[in-house]
Each structure stands twice: as structure tokens, then as C-alpha cells.
N, C-alpha and C. Protein backbone atom coordinates (compact mmCIF):
# COMPACT_ATOMS: atom_id res chain seq x y z
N UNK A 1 78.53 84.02 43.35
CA UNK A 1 79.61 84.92 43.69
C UNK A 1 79.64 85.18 45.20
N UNK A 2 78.27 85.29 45.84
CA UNK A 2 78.31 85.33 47.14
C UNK A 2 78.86 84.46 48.04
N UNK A 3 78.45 83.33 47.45
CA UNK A 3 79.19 82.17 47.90
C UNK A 3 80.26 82.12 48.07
N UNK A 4 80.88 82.19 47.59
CA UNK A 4 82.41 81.79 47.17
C UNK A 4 83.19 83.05 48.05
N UNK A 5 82.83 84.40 48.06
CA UNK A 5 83.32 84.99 49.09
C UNK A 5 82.97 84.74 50.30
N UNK A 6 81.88 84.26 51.12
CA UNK A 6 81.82 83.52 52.38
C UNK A 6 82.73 82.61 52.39
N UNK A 7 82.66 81.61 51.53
CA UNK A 7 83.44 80.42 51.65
C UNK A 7 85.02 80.70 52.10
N UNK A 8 85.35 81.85 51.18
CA UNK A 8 87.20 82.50 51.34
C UNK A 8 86.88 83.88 52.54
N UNK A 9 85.94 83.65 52.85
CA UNK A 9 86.45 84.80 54.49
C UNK A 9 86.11 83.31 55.33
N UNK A 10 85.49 82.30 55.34
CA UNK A 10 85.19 81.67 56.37
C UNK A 10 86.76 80.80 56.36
N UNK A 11 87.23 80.53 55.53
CA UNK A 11 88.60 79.81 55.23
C UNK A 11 89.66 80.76 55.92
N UNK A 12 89.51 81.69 55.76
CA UNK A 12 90.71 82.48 56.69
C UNK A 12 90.52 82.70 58.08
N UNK A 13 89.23 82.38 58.47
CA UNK A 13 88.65 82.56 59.39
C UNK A 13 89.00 81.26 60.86
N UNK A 14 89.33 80.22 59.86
CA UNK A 14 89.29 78.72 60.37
C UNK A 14 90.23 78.52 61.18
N UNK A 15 90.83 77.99 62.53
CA UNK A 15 91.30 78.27 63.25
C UNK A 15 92.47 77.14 63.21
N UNK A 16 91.86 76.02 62.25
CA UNK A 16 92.98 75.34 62.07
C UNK A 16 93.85 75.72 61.04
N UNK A 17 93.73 76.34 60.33
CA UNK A 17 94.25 77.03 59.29
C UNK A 17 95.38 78.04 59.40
N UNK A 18 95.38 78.24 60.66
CA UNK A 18 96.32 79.53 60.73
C UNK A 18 97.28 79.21 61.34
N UNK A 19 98.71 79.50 61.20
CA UNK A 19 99.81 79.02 61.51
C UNK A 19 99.85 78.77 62.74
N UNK A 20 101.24 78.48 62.90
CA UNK A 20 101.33 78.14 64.68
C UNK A 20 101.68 79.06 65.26
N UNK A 21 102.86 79.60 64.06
CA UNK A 21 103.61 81.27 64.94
C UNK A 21 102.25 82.25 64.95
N UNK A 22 101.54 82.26 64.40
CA UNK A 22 100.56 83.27 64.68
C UNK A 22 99.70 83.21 65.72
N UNK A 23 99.67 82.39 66.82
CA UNK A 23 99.00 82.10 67.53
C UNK A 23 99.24 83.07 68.94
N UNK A 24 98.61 83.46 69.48
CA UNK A 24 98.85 84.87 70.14
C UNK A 24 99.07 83.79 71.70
N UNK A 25 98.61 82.71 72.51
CA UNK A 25 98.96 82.33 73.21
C UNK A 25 100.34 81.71 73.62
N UNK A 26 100.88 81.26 72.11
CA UNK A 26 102.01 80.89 71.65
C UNK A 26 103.17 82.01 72.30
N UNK A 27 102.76 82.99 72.06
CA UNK A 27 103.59 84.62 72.07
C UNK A 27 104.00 84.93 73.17
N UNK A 28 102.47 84.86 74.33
CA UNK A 28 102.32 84.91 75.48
C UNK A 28 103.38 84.58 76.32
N UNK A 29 103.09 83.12 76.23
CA UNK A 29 103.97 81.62 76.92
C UNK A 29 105.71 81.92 76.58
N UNK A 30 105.62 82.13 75.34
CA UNK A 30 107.34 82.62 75.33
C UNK A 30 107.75 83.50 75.73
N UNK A 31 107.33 84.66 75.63
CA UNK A 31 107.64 86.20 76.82
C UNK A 31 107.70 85.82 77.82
N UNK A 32 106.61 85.17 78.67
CA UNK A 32 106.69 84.72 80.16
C UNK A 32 108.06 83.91 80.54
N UNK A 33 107.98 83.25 79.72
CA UNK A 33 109.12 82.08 79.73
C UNK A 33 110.77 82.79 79.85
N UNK A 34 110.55 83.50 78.30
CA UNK A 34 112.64 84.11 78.35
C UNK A 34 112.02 85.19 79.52
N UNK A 35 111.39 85.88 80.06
CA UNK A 35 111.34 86.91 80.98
C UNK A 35 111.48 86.29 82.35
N UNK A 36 111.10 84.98 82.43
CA UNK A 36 111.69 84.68 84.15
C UNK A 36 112.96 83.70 84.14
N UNK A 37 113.28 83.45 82.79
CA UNK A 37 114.31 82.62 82.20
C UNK A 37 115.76 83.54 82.52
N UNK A 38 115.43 85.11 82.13
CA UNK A 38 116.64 85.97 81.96
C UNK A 38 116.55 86.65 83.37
N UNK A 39 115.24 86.65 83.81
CA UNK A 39 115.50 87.76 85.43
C UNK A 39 114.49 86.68 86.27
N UNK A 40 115.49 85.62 86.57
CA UNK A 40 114.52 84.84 87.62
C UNK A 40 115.07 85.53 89.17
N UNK A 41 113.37 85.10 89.93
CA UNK A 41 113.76 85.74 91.25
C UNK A 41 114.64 85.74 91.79
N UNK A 42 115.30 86.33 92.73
CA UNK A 42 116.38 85.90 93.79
C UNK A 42 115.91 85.74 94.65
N UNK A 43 116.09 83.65 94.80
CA UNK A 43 115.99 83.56 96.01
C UNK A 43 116.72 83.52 97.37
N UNK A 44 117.84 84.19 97.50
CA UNK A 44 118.32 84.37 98.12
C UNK A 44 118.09 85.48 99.14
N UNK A 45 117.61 87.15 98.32
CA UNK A 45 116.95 88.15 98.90
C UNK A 45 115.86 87.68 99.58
N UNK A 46 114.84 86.46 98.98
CA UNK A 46 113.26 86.43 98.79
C UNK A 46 113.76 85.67 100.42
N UNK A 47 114.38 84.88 100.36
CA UNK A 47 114.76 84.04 101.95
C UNK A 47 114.74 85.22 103.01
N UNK A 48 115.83 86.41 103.08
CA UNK A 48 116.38 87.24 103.74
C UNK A 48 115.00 87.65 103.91
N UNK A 49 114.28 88.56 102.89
CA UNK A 49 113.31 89.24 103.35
C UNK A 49 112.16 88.67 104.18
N UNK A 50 111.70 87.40 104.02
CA UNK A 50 110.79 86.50 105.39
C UNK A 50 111.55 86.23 106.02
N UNK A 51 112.48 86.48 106.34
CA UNK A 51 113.03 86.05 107.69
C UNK A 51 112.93 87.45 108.65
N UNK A 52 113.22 88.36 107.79
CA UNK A 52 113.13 89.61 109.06
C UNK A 52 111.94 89.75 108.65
N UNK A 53 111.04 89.59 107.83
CA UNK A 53 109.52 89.73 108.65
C UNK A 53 109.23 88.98 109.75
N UNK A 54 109.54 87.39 109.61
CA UNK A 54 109.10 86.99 110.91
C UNK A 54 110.17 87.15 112.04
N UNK A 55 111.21 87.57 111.67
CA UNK A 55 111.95 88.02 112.75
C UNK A 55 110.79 89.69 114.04
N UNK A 56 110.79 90.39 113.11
CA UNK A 56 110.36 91.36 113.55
C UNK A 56 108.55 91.26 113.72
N UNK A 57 108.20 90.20 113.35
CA UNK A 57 106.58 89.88 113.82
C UNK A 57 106.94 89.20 114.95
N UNK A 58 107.72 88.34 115.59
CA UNK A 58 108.27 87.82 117.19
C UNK A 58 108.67 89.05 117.68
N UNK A 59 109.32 89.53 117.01
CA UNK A 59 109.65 90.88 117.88
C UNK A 59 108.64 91.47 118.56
N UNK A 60 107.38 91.92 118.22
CA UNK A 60 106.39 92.44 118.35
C UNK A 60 105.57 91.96 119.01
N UNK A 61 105.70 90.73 119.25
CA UNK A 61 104.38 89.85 119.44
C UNK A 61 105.40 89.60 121.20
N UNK A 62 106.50 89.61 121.51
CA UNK A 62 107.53 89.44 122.24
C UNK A 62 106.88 90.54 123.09
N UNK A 63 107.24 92.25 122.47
CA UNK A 63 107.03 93.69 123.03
C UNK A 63 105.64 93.31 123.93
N UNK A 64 104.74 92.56 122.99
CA UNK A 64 103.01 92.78 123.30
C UNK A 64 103.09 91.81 124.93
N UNK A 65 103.59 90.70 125.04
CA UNK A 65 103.66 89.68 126.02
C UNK A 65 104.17 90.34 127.19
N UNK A 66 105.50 91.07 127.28
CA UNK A 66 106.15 91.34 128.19
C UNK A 66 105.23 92.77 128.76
N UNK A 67 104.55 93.62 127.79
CA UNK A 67 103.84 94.81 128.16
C UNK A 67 102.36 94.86 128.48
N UNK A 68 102.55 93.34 128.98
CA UNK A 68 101.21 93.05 129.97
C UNK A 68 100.75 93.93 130.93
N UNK A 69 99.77 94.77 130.87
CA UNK A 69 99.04 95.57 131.65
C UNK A 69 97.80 94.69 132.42
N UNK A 70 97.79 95.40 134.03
CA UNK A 70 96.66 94.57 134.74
C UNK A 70 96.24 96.00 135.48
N UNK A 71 94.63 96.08 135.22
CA UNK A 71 93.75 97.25 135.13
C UNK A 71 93.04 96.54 136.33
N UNK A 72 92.78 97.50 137.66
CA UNK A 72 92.72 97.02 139.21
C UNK A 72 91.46 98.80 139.35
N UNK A 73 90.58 97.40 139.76
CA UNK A 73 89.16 98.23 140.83
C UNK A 73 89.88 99.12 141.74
N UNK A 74 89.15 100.08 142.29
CA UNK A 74 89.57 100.87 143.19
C UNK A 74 89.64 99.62 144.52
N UNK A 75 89.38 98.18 144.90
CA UNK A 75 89.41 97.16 145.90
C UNK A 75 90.99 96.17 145.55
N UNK A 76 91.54 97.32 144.36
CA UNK A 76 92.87 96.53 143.85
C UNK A 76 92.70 95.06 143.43
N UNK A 77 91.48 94.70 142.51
CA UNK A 77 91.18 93.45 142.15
C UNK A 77 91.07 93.88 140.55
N UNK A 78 91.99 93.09 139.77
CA UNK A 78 92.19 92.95 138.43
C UNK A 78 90.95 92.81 137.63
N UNK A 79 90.44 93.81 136.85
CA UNK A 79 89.16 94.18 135.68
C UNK A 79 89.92 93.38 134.53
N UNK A 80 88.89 92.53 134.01
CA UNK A 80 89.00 92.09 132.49
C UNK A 80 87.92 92.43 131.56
N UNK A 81 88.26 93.51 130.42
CA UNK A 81 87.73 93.89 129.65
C UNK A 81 87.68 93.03 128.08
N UNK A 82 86.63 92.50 127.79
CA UNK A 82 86.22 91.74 126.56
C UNK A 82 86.12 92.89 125.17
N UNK A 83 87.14 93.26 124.71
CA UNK A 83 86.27 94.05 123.77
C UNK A 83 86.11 92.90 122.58
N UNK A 84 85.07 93.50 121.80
CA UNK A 84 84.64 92.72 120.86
C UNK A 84 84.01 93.60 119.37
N UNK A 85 84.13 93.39 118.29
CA UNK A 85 83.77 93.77 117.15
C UNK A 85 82.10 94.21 117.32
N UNK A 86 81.51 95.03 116.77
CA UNK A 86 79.99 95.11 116.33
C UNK A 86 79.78 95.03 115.52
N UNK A 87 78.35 94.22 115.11
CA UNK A 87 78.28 93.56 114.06
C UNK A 87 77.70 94.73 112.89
N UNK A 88 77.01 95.82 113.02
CA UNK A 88 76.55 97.09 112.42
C UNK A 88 78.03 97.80 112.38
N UNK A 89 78.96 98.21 112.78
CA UNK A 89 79.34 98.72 112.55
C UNK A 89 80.40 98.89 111.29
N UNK A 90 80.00 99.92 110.79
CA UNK A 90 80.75 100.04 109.23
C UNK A 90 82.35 100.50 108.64
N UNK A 91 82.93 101.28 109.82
CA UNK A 91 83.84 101.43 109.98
C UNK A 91 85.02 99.94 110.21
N UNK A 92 84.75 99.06 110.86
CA UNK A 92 84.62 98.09 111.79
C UNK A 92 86.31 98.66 112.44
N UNK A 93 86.00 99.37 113.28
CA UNK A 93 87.46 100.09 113.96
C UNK A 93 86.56 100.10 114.92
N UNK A 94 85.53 100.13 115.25
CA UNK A 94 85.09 100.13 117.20
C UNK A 94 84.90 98.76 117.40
N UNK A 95 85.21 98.99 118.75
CA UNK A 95 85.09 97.92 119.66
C UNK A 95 84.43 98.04 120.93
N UNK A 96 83.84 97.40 121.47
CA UNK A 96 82.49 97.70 122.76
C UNK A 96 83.31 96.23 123.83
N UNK A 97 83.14 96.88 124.92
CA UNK A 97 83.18 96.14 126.67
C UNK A 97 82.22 96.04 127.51
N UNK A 98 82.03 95.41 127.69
CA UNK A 98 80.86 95.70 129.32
C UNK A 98 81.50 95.36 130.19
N UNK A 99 81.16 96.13 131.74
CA UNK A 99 81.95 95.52 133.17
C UNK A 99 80.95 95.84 134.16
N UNK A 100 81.18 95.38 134.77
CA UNK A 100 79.77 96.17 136.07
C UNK A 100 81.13 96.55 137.77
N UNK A 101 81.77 97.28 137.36
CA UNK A 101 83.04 97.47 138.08
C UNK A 101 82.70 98.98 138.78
N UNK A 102 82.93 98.72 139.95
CA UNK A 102 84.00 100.43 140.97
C UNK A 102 84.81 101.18 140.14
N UNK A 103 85.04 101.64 139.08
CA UNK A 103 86.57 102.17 138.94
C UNK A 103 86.01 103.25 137.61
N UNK A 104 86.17 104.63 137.80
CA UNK A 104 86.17 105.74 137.15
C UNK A 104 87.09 105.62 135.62
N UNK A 105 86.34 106.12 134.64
CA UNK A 105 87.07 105.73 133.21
C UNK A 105 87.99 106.34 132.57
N UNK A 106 88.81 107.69 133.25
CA UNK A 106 89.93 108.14 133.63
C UNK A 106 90.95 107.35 134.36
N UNK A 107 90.96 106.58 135.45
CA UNK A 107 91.39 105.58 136.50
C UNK A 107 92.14 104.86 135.07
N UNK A 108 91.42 104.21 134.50
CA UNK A 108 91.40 102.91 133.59
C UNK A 108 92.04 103.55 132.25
N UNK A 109 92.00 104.62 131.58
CA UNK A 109 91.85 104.73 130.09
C UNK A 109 93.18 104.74 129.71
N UNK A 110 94.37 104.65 129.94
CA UNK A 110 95.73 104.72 129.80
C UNK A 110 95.89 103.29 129.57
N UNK A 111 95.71 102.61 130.70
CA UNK A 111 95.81 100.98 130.91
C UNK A 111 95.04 100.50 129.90
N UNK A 112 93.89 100.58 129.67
CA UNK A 112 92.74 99.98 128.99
C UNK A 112 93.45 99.95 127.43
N UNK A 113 93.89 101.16 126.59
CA UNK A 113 94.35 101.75 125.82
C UNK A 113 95.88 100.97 125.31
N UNK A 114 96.49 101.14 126.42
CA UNK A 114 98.23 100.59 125.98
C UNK A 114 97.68 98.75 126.20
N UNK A 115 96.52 98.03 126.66
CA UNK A 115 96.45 96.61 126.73
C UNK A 115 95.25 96.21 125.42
N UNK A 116 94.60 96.91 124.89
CA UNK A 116 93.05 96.46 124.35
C UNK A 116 93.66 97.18 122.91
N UNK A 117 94.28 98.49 122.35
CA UNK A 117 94.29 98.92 121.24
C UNK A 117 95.15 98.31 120.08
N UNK A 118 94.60 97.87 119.69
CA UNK A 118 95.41 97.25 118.14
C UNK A 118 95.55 98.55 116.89
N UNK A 119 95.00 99.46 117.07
CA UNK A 119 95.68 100.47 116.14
C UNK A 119 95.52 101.69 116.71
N UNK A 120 95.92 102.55 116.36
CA UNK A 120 95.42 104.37 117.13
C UNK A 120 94.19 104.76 116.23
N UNK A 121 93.84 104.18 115.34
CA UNK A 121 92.26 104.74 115.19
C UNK A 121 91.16 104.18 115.26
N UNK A 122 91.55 103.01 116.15
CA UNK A 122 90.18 102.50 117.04
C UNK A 122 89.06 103.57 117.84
N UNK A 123 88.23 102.93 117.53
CA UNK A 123 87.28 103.57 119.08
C UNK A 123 86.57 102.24 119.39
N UNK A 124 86.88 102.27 121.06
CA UNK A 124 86.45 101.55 122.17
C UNK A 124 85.17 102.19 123.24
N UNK A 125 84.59 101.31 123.03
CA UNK A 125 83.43 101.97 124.10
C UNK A 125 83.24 100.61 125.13
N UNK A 126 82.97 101.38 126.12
CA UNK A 126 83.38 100.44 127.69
C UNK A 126 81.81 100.94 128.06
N UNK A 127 80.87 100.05 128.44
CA UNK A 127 79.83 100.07 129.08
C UNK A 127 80.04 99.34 130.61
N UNK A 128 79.68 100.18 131.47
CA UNK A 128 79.76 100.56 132.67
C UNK A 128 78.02 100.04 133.44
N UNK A 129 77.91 98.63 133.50
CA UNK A 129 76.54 98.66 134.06
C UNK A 129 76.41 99.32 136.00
N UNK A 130 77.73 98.95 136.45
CA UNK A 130 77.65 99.34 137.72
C UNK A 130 77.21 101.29 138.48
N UNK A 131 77.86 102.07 137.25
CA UNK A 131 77.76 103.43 137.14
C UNK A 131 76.60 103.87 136.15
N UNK A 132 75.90 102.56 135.31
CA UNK A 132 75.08 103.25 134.30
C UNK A 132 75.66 103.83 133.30
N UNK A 133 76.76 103.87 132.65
CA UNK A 133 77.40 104.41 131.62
C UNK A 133 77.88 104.10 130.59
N UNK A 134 78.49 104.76 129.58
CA UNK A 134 78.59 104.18 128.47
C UNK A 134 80.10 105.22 127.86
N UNK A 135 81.30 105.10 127.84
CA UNK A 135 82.65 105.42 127.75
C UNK A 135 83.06 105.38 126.63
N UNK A 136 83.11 106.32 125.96
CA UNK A 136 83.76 106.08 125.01
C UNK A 136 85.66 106.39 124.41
N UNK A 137 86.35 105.93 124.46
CA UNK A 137 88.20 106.07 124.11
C UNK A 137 88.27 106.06 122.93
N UNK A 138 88.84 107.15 122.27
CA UNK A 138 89.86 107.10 121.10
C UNK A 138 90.99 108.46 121.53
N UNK A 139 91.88 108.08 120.03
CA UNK A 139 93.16 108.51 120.03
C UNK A 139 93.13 109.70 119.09
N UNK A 140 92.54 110.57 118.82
CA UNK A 140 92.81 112.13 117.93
C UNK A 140 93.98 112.13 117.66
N UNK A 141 95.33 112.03 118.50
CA UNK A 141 96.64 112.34 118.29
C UNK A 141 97.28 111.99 119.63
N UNK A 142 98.04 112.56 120.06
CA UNK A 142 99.12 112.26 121.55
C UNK A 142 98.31 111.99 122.82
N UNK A 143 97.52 112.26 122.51
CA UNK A 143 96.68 112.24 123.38
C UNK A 143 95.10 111.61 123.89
N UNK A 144 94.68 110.89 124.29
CA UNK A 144 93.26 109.97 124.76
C UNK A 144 91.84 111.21 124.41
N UNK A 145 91.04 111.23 124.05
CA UNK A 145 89.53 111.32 124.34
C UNK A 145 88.69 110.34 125.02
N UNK A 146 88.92 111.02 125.70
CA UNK A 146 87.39 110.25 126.52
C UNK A 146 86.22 110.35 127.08
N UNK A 147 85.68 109.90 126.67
CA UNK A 147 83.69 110.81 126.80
C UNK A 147 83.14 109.77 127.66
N UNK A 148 82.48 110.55 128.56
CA UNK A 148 81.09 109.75 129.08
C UNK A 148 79.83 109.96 129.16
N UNK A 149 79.42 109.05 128.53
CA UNK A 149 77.49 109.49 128.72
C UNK A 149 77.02 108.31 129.17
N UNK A 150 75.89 108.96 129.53
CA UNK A 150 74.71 108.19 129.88
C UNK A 150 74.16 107.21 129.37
N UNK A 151 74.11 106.23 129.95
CA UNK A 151 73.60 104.71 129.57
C UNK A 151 72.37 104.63 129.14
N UNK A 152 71.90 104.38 127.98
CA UNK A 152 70.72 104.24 127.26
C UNK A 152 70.64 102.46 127.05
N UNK A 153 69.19 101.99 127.14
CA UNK A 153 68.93 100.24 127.09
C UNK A 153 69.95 99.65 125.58
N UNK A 154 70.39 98.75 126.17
CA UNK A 154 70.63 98.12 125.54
C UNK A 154 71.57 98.93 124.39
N UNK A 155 72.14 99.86 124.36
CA UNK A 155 73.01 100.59 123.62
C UNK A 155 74.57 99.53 122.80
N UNK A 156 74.72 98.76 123.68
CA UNK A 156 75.89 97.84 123.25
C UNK A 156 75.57 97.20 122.58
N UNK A 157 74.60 96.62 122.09
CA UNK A 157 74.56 96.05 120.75
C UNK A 157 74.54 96.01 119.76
N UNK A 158 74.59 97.89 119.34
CA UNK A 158 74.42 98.23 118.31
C UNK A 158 75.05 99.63 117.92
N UNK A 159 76.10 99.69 116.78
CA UNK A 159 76.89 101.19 116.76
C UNK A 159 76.23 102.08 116.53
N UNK A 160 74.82 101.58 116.13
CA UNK A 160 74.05 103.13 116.30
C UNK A 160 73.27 103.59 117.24
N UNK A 161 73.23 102.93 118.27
CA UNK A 161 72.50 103.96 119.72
C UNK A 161 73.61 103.86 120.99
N UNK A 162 75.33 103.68 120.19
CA UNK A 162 76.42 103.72 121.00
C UNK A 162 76.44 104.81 121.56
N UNK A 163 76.52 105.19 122.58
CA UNK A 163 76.92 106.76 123.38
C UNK A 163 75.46 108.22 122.38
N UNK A 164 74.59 107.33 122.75
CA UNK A 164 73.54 107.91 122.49
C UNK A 164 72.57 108.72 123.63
N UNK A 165 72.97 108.50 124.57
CA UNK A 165 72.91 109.06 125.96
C UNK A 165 73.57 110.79 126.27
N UNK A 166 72.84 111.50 127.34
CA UNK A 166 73.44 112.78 127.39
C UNK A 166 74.72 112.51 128.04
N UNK A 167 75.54 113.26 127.74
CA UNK A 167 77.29 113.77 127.85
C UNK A 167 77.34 113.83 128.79
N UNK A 168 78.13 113.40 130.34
CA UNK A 168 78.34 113.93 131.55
C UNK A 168 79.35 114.80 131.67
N UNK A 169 80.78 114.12 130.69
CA UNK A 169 82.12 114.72 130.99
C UNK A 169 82.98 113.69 129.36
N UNK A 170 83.85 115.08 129.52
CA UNK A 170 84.38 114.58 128.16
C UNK A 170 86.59 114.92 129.09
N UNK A 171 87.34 113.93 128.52
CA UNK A 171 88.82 114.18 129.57
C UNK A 171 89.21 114.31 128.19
N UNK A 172 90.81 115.18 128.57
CA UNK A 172 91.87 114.90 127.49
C UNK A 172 92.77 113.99 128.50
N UNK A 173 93.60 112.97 127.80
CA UNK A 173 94.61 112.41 129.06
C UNK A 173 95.31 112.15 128.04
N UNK A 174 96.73 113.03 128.22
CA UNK A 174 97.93 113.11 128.06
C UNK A 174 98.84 111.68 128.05
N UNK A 175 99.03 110.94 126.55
CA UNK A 175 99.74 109.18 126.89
C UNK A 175 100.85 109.71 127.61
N UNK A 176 101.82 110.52 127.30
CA UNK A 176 103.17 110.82 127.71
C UNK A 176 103.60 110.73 129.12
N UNK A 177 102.70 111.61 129.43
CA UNK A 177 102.78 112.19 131.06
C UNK A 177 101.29 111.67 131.85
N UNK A 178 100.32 111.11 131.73
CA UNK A 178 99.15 110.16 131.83
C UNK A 178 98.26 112.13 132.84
N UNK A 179 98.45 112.85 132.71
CA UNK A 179 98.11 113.90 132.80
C UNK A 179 96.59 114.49 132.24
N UNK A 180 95.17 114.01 132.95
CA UNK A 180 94.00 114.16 132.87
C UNK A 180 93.33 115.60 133.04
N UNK A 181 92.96 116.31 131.82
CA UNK A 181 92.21 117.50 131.97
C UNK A 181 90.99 117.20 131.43
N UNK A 182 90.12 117.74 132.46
CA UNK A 182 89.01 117.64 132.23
C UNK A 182 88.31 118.77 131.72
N UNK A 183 87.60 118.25 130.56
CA UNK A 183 87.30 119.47 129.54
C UNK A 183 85.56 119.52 129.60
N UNK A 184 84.89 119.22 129.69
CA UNK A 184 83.36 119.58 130.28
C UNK A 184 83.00 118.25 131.51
């Protein structure tokens, strides 16, 4: 008796056995099918809409070319700042420079800012071997932060002994009006 009920659950069980309409992939494939059959894309919109994306990515990339900024030593000789990713850092929104340059990090942080920032919640830190320092720029809101401390060894290589140095002076500078208050 046992038998024979294994035998008739394993028989219903059998995969060749069971219809075709019952086949749940079967089901699948036809929904997919009348559903892009009855509302296939428009490609006509789908054209329009990449085109003003890459319309408006030239646009941008156009704005960035023509709003070439050139950041000049107090000897009026053009500074090139490398920023570059850190490899510790977890955020990965900072970016680190080194320069061994004449030129105060107020002078620079407007320029540096409207040529080096790819988003407003970056932070950039500019190491300063000529002054010993270590700069740090971000954007809170309308306005620049900018801190300087003290150069500790080898601090640029790593986001955690970045601006690990004592505080000399911390600026607000105004993007609008490029208007520098100095706040300690």
C-alpha cells in the first residue's frame, strides 16, 4: 500500500508529465511578450531624450573649457595644482595637492575652488611644503572654509593624519563677492 502511494505522488510529481500550459516559464515568456508587444518603447522619445543628454553634457564640458582659471604666485607665474584621490579615504570626496609655492591660501582658494571642484561637497587639502602647511577647502554653503594648520611628516598620504597639525587660521571667503573674513 505504501508503495503504490509513492509511486502516485512520484507520478504527479514527474516533470514530464505535466502539461505544457502549466508550465510557469511558459506564463512568464508570454506576459513579457504581449506586454512589450502592446506598450513597446518609444523610440522616438528614447532618441530625443540622449540627445539632450549629450547635448547638455557638451554643454557643460564647453562651460568647463572656456572657464579656464590660471592660479599665479605672488612672482605672477602660473601654480599647477595635482589634486588626487586618497587611497584611505572613506568618504572618497577629498582630494590632497602638494606645491612648494609663494602664495597665501586665501590668494588661491576662489581660483583653486571654481578650477579643481567637481562637486560642492568635496574637501581639498593643498599641502604647502614651501610655508610648511597643510590647507584645507570646503564648501558648507555660499561660502569657502578654509583652514590652515600646521604641517605634520608626511600627512599627505594619508586621510587620517590630514590637517592633523595645530590650527593657525581658519577664513570664511564669500564665492559671490570673493570677500575674506578671517575668523581665528
Amino acid at each position: 500500500m505504501k508503495i503504490k502511494m509513492m509511486q502516485k505522488f512520484l507520478s504527479k510529481r514527474d516533470p514530464q508529465k505535466v502539461k505544457f500550459y502549466k508550465k510557469k516559464w511558459l506564463w512568464a515568456v508570454l506576459i513579457v511578450v504581449l506586454f512589450f508587444g502592446v506598450n513597446p518603447p518609444d523610440e522616438g522619445t528614447l532618441g530625443e531624450e540622449v540627445s539632450v543628454a549629450v547635448q547638455s553634457t557638451e554643454e557643460t564640458l564647453e562651460v568647463k573649457e572656456t572657464a579656464e582659471v590660471e592660479i599665479l604666485d605672488s612672482n605672477g607665474e602660473p601654480i599647477e595644482f595635482h589634486p588626487h584621490k586618497l587611497v584611505d579615504d572613506v568618504t572618497e570626496k577629498w582630494r590632497v595637492s602638494t606645491i612648494a609655492e609663494n602664495i597665501q591660501p586665501e590668494d588661491y582658494a576662489i581660483d583653486y575652488y571654481n578650477k579643481y571642484f567637481e562637486s560642492t561637497d568635496e574637501v581639498h587639502w593643498v599641502v604647502n611644503f614651501n610655508y610648511n602647511t597643510t590647507t584645507c577647502i570646503s564648501r558648507p554653503s555660499g561660502f569657502l572654509d578654509v583652514r590652515v594648520f600646521e604641517y605634520t611628516s608626511k600627512e599627505e598620504h594619508s586621510a587620517k593624519t590630514l590637517g592633523s597639525g595645530m590650527m593657525y587660521a581658519e577664513y570664511f571667503i564669500d564665492l559671490a563677492t570673493g570677500e575674506v573674513e578671517k575668523i581665528s
